[in-house]
C-alpha atoms as a PDB file:
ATOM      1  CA  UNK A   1     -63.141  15.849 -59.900  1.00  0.00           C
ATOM      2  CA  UNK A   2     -60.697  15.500 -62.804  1.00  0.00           C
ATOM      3  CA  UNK A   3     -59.791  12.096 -63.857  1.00  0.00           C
ATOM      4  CA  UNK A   4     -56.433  10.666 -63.701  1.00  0.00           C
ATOM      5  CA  UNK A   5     -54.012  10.009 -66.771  1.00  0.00           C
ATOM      6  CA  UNK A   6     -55.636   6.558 -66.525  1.00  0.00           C
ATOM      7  CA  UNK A   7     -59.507   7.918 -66.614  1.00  0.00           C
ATOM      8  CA  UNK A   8     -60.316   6.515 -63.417  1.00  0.00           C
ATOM      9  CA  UNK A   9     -60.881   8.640 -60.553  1.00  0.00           C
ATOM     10  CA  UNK A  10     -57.984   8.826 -57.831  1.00  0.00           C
ATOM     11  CA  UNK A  11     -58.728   8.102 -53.918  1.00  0.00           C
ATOM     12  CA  UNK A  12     -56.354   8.020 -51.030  1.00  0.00           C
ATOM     13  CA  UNK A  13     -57.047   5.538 -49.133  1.00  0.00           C
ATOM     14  CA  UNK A  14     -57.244   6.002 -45.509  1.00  0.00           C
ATOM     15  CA  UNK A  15     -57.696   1.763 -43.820  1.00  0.00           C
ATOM     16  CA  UNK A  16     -60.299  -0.631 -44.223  1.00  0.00           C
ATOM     17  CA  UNK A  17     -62.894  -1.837 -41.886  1.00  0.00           C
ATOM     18  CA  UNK A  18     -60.708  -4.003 -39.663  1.00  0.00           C
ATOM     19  CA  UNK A  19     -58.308  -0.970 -38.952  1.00  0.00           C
ATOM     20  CA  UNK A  20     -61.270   1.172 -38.248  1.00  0.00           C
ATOM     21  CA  UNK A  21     -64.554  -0.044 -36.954  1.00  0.00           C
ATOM     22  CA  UNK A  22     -67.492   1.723 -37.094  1.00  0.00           C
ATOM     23  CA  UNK A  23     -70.471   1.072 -34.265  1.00  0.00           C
ATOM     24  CA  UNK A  24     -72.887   0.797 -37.475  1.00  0.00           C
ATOM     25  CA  UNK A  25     -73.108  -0.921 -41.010  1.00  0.00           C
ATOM     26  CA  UNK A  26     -72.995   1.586 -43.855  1.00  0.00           C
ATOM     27  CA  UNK A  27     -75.689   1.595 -46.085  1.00  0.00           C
ATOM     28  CA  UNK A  28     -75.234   2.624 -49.514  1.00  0.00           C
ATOM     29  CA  UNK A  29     -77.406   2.552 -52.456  1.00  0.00           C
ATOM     30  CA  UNK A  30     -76.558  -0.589 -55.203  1.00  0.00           C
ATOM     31  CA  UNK A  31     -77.062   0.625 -58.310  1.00  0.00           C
ATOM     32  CA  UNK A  32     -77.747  -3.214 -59.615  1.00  0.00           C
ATOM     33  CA  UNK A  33     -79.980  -4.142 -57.022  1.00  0.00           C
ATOM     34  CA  UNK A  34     -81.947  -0.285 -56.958  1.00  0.00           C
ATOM     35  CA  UNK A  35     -81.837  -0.740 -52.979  1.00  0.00           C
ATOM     36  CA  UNK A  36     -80.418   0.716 -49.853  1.00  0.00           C
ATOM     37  CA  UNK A  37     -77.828  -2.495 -49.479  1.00  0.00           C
ATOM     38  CA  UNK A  38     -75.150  -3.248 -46.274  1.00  0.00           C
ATOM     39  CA  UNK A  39     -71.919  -2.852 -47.642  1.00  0.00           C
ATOM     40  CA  UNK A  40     -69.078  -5.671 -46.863  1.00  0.00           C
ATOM     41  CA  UNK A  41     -65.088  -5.333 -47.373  1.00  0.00           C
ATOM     42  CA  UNK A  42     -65.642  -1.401 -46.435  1.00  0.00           C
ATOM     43  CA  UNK A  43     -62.505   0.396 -47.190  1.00  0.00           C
ATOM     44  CA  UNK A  44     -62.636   4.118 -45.920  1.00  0.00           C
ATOM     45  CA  UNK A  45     -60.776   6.947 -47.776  1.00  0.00           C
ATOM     46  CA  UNK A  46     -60.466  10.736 -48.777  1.00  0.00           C
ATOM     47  CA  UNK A  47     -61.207  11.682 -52.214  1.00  0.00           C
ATOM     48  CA  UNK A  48     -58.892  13.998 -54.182  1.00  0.00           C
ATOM     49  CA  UNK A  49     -60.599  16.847 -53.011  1.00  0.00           C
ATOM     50  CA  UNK A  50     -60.266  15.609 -49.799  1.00  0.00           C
ATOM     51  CA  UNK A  51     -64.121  14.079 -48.961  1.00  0.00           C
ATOM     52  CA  UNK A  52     -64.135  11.667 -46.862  1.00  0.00           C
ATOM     53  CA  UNK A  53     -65.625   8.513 -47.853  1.00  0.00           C
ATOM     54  CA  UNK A  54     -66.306   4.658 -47.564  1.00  0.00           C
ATOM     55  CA  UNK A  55     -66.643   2.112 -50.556  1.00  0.00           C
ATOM     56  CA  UNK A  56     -67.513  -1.286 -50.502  1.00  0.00           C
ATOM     57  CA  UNK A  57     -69.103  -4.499 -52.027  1.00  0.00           C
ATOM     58  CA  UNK A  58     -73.179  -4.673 -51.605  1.00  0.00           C
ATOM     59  CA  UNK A  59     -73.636  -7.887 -49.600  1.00  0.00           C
ATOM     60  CA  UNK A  60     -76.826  -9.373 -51.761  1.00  0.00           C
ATOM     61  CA  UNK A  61     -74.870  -9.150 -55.212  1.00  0.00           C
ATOM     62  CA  UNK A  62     -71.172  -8.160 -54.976  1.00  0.00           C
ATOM     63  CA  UNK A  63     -71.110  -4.580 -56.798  1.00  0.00           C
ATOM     64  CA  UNK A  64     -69.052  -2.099 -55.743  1.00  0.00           C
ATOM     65  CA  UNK A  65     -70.847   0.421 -53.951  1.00  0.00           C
ATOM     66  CA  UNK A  66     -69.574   3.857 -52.190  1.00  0.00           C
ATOM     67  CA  UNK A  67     -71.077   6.574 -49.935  1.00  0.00           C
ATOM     68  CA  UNK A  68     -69.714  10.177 -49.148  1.00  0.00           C
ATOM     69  CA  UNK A  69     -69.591  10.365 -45.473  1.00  0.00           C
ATOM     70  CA  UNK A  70     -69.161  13.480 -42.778  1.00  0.00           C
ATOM     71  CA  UNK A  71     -66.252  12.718 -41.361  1.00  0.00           C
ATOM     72  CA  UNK A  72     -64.404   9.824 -41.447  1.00  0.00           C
ATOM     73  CA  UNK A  73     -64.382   6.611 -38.094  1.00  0.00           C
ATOM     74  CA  UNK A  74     -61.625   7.725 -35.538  1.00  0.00           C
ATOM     75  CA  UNK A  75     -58.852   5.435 -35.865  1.00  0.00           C
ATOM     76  CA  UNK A  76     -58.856   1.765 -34.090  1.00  0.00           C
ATOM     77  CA  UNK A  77     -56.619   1.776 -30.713  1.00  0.00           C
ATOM     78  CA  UNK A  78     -53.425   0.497 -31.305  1.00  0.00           C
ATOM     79  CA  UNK A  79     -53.099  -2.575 -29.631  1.00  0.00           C
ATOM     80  CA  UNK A  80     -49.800  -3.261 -27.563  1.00  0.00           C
ATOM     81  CA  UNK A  81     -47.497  -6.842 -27.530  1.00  0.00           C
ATOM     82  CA  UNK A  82     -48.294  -8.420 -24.274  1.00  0.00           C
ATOM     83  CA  UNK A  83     -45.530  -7.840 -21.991  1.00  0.00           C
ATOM     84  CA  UNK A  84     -43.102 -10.617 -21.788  1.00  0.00           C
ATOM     85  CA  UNK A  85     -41.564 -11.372 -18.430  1.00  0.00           C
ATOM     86  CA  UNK A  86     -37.894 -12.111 -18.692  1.00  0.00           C
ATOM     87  CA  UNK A  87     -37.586 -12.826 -15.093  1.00  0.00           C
ATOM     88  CA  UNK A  88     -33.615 -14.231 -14.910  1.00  0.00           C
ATOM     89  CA  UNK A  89     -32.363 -16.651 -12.923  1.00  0.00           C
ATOM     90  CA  UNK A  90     -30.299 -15.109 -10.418  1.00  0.00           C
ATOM     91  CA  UNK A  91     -27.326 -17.943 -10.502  1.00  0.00           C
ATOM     92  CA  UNK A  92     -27.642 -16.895 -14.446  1.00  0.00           C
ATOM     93  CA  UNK A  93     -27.308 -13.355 -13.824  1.00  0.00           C
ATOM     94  CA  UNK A  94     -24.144 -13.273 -11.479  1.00  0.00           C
ATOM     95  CA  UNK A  95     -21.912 -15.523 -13.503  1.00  0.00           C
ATOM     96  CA  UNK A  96     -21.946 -12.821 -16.415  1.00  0.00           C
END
């Protein structure tokens, strides 16, 4: 991947971990610690080449960690308003 006019590299994001929960916790290797860490704050996304993957904080220390995955966690249902019952009163509704 090329770098951007800024030098870092550019992601698309895609939704964090509350729009799009995964059964699991992702695992990814923390370069500071030199372990196989959870990650928290996981943020999934598609690279510019259009991988997908996840990045994230390591829970023992705080650095920020990311793992390539195969495909990325189908989206989270959308959740609809509760219904709201406008049941009118019928006096109400004949003097209009």
């Amino acid at each position: 991947m090329q770098p951007s006019a800024t030098g870092h590299l550019c992601y698309y994001p895609v939704g964090s971990a509350s729009q799009q929960p995964m059964a699991q916790v992702i695992q990814a290797y923390c370069v500071r610690c030199k372990a196989q860490r959870p990650m928290v704050e996981v943020e999934y996304l598609n690279t510019r080449n259009g991988r997908p993957a996840a990045r994230g904080k390591c829970a023992k220390c705080g650095t920020v960690t990311m793992k390539f995955l195969k495909s990325l966690p189908p989206p989270a249902p959308m959740l609809e308003p509760p219904a709201e019952d406008k049941a009118e009163d019928p006096a109400a509704a004949g003097s209009r």
